[in-house]
PDB file of N, CA and C in Angstrom:
ATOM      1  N   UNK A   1     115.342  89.903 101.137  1.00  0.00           N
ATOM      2  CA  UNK A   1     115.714  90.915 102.110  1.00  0.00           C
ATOM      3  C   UNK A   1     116.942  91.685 101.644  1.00  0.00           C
ATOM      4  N   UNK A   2     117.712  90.779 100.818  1.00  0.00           N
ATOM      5  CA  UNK A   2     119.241  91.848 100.298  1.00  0.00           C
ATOM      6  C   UNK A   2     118.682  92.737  99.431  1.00  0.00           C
ATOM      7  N   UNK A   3     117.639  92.452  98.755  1.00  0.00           N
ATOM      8  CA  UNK A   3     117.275  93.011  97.597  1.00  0.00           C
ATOM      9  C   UNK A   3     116.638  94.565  97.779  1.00  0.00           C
ATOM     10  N   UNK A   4     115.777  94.150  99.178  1.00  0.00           N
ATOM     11  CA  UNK A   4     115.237  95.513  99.340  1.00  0.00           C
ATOM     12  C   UNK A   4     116.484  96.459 100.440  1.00  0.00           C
ATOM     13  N   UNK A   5     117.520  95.721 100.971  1.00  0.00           N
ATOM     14  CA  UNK A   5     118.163  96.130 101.734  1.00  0.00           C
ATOM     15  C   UNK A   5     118.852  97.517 100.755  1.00  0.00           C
ATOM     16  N   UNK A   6     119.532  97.027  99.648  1.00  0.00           N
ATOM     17  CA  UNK A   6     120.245  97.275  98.565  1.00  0.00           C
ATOM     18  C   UNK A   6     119.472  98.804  97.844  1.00  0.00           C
ATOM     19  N   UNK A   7     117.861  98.615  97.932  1.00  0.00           N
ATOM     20  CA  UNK A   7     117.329  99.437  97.144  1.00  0.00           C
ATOM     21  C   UNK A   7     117.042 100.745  97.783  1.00  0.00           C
ATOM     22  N   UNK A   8     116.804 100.012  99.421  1.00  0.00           N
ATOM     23  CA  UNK A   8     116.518 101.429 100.518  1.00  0.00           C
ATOM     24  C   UNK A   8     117.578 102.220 100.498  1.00  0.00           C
ATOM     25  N   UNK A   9     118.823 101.574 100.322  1.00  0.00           N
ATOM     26  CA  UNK A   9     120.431 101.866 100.497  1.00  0.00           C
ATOM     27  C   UNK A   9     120.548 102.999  99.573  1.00  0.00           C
ATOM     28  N   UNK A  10     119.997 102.529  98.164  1.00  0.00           N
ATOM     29  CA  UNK A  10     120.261 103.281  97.238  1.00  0.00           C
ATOM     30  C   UNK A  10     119.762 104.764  97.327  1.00  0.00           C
ATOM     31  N   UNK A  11     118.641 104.311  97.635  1.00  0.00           N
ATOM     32  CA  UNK A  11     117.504 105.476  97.834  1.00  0.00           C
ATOM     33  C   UNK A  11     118.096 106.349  98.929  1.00  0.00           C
ATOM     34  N   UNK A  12     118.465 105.861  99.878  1.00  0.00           N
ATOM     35  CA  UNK A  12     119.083 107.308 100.644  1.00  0.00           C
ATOM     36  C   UNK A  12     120.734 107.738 100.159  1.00  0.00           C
ATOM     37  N   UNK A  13     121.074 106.574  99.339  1.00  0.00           N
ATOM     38  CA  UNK A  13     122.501 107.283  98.794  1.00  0.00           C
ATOM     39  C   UNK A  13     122.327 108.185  97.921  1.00  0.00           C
ATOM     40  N   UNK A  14     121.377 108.279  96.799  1.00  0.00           N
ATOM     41  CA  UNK A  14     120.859 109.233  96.082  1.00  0.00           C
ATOM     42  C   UNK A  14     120.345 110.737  96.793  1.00  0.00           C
ATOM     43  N   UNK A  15     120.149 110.317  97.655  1.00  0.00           N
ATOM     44  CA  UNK A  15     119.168 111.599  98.258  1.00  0.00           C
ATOM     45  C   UNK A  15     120.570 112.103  99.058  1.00  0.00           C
ATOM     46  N   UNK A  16     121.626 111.492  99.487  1.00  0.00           N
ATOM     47  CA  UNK A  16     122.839 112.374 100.230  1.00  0.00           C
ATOM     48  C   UNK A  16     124.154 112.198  99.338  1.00  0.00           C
ATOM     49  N   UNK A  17     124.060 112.104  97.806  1.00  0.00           N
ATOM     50  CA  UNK A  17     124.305 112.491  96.296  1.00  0.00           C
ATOM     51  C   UNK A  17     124.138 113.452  95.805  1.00  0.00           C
ATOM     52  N   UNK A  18     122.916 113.464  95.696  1.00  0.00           N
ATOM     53  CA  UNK A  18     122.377 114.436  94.722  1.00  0.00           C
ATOM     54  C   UNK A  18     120.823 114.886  95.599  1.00  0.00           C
ATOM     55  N   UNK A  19     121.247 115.888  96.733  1.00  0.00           N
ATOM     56  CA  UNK A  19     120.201 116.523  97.203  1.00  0.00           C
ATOM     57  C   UNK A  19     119.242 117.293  96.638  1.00  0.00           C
ATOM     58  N   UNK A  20     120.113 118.065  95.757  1.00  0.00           N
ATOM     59  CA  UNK A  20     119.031 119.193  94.884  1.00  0.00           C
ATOM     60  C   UNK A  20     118.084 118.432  94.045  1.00  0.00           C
ATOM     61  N   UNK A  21     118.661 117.325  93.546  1.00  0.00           N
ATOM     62  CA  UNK A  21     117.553 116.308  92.668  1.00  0.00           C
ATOM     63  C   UNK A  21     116.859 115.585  93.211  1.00  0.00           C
ATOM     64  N   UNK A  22     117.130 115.063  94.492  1.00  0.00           N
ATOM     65  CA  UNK A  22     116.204 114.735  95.358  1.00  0.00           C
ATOM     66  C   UNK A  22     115.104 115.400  95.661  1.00  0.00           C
ATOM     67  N   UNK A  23     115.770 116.539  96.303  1.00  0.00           N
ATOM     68  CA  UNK A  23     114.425 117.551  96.808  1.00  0.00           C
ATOM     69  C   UNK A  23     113.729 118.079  95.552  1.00  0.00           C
ATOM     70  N   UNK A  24     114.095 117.821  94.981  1.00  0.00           N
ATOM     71  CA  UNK A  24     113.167 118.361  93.398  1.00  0.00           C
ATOM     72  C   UNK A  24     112.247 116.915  93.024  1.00  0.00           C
ATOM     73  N   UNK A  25     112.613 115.487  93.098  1.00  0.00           N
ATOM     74  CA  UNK A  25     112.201 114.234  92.610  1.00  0.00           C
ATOM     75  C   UNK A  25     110.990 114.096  94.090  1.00  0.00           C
ATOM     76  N   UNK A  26     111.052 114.598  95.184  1.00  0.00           N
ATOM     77  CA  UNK A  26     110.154 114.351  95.935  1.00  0.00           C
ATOM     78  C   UNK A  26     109.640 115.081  96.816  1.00  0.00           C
ATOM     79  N   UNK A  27     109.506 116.093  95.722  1.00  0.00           N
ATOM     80  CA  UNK A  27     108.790 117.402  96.476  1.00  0.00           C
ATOM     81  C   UNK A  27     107.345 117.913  95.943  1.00  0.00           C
ATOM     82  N   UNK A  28     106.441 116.639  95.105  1.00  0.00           N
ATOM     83  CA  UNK A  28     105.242 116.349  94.582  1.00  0.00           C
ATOM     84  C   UNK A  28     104.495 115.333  95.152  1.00  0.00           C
ATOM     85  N   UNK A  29     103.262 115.872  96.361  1.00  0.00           N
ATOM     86  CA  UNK A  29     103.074 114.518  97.193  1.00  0.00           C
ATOM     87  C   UNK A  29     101.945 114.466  96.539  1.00  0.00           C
ATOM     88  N   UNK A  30     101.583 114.595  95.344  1.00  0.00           N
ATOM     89  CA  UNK A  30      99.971 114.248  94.665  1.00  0.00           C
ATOM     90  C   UNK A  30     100.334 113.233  94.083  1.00  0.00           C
ATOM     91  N   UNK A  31     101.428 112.356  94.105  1.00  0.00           N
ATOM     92  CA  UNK A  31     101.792 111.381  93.027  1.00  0.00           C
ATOM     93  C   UNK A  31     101.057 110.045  93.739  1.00  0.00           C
ATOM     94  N   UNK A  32     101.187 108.838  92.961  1.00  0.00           N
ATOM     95  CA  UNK A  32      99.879 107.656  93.320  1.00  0.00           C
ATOM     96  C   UNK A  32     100.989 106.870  93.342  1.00  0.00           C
ATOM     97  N   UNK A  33     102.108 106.940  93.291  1.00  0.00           N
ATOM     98  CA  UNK A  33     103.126 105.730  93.432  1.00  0.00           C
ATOM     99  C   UNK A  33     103.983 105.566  94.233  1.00  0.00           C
ATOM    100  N   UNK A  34     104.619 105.139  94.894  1.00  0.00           N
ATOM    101  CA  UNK A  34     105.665 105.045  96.064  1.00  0.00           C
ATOM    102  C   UNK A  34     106.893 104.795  95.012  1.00  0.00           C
ATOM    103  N   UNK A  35     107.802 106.109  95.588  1.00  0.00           N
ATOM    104  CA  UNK A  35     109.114 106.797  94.971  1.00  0.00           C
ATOM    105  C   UNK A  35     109.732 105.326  95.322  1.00  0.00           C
ATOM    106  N   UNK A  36     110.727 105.062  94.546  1.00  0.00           N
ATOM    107  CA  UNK A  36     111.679 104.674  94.853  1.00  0.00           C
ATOM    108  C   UNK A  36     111.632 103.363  95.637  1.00  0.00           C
ATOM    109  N   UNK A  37     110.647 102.484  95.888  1.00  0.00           N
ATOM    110  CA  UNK A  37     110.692 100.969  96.496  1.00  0.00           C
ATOM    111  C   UNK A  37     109.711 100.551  95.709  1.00  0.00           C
ATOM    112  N   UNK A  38     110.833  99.992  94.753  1.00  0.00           N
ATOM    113  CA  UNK A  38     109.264  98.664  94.393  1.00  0.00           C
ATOM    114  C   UNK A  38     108.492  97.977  94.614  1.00  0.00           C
ATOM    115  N   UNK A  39     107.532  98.030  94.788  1.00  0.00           N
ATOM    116  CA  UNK A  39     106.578  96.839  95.021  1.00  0.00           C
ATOM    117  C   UNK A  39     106.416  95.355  95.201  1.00  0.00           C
ATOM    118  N   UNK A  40     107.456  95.023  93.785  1.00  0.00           N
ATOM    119  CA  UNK A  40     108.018  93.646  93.455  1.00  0.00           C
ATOM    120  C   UNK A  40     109.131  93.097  94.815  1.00  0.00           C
ATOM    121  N   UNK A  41     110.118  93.665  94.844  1.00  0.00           N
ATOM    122  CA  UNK A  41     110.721  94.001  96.091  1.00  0.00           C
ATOM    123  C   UNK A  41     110.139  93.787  97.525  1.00  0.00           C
ATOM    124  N   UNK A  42     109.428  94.352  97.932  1.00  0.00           N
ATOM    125  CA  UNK A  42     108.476  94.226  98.810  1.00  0.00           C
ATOM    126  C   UNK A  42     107.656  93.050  98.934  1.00  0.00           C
ATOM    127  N   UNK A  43     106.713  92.896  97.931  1.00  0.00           N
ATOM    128  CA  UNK A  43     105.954  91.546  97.588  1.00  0.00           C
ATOM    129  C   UNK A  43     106.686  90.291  97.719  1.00  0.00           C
ATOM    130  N   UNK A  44     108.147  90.507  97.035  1.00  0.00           N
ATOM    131  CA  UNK A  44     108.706  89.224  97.474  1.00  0.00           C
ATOM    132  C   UNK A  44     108.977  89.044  98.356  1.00  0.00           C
ATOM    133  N   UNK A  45     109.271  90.191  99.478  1.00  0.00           N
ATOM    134  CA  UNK A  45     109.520  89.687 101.097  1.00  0.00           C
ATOM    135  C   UNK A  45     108.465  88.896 101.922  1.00  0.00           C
ATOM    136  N   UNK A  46     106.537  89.590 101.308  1.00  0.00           N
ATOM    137  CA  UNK A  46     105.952  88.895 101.888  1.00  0.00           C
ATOM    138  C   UNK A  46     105.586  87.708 101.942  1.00  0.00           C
ATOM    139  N   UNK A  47     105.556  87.342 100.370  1.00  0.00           N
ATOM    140  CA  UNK A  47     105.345  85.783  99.953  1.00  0.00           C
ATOM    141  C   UNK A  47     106.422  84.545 100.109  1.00  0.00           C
ATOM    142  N   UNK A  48     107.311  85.382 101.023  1.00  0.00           N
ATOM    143  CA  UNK A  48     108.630  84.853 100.937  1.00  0.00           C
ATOM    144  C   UNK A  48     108.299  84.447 102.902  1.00  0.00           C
ATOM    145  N   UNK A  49     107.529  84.884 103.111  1.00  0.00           N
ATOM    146  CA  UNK A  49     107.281  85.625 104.700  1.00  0.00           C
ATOM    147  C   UNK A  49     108.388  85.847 105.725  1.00  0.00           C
ATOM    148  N   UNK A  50     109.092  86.552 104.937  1.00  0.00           N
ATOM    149  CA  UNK A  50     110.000  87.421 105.762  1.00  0.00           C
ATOM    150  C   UNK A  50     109.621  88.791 105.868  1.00  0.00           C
ATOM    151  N   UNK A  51     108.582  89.347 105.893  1.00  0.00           N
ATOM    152  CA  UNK A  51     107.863  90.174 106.443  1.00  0.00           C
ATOM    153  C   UNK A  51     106.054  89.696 106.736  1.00  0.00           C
ATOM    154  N   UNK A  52     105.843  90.143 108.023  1.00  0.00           N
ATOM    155  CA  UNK A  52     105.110  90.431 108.952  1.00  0.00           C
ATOM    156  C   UNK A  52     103.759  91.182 108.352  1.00  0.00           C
ATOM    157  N   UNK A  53     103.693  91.586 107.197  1.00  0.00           N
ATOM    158  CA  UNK A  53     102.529  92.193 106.713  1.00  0.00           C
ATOM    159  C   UNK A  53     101.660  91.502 105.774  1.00  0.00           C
ATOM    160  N   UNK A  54     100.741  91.590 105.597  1.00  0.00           N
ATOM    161  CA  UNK A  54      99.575  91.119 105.039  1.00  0.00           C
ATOM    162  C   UNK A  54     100.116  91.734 103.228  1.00  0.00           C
ATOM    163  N   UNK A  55     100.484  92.134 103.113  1.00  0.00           N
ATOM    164  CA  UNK A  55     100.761  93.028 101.570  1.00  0.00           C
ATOM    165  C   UNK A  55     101.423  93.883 101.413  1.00  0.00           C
ATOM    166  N   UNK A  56     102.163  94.180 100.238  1.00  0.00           N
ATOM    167  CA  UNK A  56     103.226  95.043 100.032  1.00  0.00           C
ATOM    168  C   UNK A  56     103.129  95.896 100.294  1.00  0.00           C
ATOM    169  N   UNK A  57     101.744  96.617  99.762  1.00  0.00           N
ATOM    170  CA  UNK A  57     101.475  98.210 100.038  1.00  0.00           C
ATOM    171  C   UNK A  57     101.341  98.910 101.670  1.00  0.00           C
ATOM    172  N   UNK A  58     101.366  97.606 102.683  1.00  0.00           N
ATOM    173  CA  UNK A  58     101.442  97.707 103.569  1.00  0.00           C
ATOM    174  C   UNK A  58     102.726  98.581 103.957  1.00  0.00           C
ATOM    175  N   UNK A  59     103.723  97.576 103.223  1.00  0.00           N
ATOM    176  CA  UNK A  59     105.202  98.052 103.596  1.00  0.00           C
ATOM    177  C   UNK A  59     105.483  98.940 102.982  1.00  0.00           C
ATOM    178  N   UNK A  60     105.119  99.281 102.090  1.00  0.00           N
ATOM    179  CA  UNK A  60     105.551 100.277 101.538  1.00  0.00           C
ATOM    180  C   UNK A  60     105.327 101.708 101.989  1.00  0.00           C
ATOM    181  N   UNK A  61     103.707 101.832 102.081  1.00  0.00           N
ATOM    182  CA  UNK A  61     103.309 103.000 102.736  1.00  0.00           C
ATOM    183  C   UNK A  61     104.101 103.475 104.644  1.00  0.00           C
ATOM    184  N   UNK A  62     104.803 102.336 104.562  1.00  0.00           N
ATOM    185  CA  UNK A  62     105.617 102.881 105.930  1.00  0.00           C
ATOM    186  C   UNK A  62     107.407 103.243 105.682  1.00  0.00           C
ATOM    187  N   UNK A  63     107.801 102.177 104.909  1.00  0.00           N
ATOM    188  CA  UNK A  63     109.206 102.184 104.472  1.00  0.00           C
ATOM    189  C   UNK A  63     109.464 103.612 103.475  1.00  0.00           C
ATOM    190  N   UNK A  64     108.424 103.895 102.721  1.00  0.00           N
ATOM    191  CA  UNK A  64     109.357 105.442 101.923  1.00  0.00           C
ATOM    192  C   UNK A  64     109.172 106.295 102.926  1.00  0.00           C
ATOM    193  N   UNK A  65     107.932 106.829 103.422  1.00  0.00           N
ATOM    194  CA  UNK A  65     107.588 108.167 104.407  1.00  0.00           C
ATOM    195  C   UNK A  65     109.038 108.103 105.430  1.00  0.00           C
ATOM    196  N   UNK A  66     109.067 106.818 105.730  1.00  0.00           N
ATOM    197  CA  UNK A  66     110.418 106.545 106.919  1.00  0.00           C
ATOM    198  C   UNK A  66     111.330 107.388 106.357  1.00  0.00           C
ATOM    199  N   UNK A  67     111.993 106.461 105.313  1.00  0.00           N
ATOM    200  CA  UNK A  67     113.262 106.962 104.234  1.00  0.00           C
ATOM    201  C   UNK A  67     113.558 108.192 104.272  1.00  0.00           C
ATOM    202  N   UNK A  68     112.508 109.119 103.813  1.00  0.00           N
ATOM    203  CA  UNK A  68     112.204 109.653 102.895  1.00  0.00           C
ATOM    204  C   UNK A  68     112.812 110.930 104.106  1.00  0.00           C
ATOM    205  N   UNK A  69     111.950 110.253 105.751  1.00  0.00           N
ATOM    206  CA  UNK A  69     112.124 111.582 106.556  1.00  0.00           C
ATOM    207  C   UNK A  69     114.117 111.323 107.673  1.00  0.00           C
ATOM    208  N   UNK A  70     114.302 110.182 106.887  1.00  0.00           N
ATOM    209  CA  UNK A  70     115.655 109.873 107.286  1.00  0.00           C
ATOM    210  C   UNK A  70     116.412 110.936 106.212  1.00  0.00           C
ATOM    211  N   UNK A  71     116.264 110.882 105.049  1.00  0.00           N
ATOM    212  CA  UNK A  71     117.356 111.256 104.293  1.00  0.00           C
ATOM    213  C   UNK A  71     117.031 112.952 104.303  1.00  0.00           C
ATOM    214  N   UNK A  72     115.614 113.498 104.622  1.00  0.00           N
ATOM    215  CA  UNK A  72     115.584 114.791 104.902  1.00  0.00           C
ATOM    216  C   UNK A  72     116.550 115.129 106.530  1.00  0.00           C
ATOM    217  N   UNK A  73     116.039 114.696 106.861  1.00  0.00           N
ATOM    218  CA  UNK A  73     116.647 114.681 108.082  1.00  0.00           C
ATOM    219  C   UNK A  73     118.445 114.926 108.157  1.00  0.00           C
ATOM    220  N   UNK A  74     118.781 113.923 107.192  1.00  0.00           N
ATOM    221  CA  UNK A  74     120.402 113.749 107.168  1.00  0.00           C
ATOM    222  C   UNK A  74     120.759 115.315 106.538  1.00  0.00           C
ATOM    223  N   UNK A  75     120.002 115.547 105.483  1.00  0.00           N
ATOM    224  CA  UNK A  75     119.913 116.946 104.926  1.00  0.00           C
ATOM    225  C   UNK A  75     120.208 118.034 105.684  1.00  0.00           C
ATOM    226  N   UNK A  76     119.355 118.160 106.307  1.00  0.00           N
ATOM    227  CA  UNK A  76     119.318 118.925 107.480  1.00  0.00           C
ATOM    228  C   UNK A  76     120.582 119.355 108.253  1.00  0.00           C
ATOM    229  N   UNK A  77     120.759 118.303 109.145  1.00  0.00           N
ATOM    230  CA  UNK A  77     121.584 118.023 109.647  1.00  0.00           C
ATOM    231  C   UNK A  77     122.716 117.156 109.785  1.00  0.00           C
ATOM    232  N   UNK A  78     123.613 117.818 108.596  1.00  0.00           N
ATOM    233  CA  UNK A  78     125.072 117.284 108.368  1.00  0.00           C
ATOM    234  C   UNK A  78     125.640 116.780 109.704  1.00  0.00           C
ATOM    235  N   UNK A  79     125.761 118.155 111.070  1.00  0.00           N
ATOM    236  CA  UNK A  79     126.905 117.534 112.050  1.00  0.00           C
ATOM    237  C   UNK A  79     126.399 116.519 112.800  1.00  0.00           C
ATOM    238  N   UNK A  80     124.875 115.900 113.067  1.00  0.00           N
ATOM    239  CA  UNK A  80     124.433 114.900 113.694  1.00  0.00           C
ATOM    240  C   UNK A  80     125.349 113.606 113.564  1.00  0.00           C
ATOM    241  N   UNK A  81     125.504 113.111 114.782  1.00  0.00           N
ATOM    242  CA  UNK A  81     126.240 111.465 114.781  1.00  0.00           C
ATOM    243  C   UNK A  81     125.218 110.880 114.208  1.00  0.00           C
ATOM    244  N   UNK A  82     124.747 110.582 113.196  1.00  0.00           N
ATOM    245  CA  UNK A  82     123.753 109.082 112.768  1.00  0.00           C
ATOM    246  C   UNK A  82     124.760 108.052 112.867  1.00  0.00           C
ATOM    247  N   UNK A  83     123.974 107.078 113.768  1.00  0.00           N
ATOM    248  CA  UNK A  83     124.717 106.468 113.963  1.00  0.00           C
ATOM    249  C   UNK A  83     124.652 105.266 111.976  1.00  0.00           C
ATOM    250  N   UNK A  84     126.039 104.360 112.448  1.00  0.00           N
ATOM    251  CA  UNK A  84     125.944 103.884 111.226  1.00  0.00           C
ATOM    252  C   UNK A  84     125.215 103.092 110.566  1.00  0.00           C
ATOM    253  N   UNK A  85     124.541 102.017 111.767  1.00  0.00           N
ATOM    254  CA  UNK A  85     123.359 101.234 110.807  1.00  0.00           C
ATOM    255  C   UNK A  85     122.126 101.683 110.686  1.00  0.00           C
ATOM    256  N   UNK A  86     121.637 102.763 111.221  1.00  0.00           N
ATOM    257  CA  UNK A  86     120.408 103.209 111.288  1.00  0.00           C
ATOM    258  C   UNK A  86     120.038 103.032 110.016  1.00  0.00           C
ATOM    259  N   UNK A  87     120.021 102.982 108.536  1.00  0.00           N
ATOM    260  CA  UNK A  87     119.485 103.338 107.548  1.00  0.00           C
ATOM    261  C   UNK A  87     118.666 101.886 107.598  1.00  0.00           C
ATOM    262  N   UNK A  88     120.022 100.666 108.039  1.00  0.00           N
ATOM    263  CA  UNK A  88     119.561  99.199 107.608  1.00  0.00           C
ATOM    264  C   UNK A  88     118.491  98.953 108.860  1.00  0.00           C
ATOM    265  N   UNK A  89     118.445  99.316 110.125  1.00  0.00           N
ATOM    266  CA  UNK A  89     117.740  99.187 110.909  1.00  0.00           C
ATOM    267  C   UNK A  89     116.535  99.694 110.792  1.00  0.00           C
ATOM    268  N   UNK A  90     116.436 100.606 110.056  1.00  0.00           N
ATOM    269  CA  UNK A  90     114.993 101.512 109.515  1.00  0.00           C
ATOM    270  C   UNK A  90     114.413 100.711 108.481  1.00  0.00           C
ATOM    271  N   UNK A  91     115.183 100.192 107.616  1.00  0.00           N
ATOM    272  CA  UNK A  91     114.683  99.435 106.075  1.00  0.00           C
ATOM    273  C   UNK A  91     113.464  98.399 107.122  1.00  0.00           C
ATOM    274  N   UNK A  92     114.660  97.565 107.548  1.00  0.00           N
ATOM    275  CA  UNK A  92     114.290  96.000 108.619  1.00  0.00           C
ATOM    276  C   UNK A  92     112.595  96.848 109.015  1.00  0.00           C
ATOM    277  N   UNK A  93     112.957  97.600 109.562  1.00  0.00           N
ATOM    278  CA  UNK A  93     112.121  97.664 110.987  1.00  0.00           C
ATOM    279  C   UNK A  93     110.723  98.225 110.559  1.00  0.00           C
ATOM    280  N   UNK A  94     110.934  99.374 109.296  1.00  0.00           N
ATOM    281  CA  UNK A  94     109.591  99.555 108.321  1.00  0.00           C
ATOM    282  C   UNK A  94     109.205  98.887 106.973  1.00  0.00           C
ATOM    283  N   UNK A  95     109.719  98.139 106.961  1.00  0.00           N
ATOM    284  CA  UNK A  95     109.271  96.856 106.012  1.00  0.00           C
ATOM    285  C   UNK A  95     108.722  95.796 106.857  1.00  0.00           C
ATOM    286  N   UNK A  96     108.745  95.804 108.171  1.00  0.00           N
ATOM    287  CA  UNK A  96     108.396  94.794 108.733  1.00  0.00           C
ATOM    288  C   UNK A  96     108.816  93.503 108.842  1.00  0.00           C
ATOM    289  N   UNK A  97     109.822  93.221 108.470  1.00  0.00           N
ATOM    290  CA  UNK A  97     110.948  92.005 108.153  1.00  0.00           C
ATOM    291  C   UNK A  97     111.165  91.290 109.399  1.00  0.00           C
ATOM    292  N   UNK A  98     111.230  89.889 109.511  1.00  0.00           N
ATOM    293  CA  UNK A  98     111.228  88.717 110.401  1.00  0.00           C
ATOM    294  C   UNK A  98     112.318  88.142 109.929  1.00  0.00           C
ATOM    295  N   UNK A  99     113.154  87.792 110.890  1.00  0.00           N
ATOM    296  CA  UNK A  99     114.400  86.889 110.890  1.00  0.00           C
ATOM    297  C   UNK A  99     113.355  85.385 110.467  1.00  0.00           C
ATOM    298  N   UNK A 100     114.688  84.591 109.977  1.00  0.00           N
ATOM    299  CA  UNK A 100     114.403  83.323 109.781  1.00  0.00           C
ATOM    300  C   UNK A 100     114.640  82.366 110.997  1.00  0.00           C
TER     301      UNK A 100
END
């Protein structure tokens, strides 16, 4: 769970970094791979069963689109209060992650 916590983290620190490279790195939705969350990452949460899903690709196909419309979003709109854990509460909550 730190692992993918760490990577979602990254992924929207990059994207409110370096916006222009962002919006350029994921502005091709014909691609067959999920940007930026590994798989491995993921997979180990399930076999680990600290997530709730049947398979990675499960989580995955929910955790980037999430991300993806968080860090556009932040884009957007600089003066918005986000609040502060939302990023980690989004990771948790679209990865599907179960407390121990």
């Amino acid at each position: 769970m730190a692992r993918l916590g760490a990577v979602g983290l990254a992924y929207l620190d990059f994207a409110r970094d370096c916006p222009g490279r962002y919006r350029t790195m994921s502005g091709d939705a014909r691609t067959t791979s999920v940007p930026g969350v590994p798989n491995t990452v993921l997979r180990d949460c399930v076999v680990s069963g600290r997530s709730s899903c049947s398979g990675s690709s499960e989580d995955a196909m929910s955790l980037w689109p999430g991300l993806h419309g968080l860090a556009h979003q932040r884009d957007l709109m600089h003066t918005f209060p986000w609040p502060d854990r939302l990023d980690r509460l989004m990771i948790s909550t679209l990865a599907h992650l179960v407390r121990s």
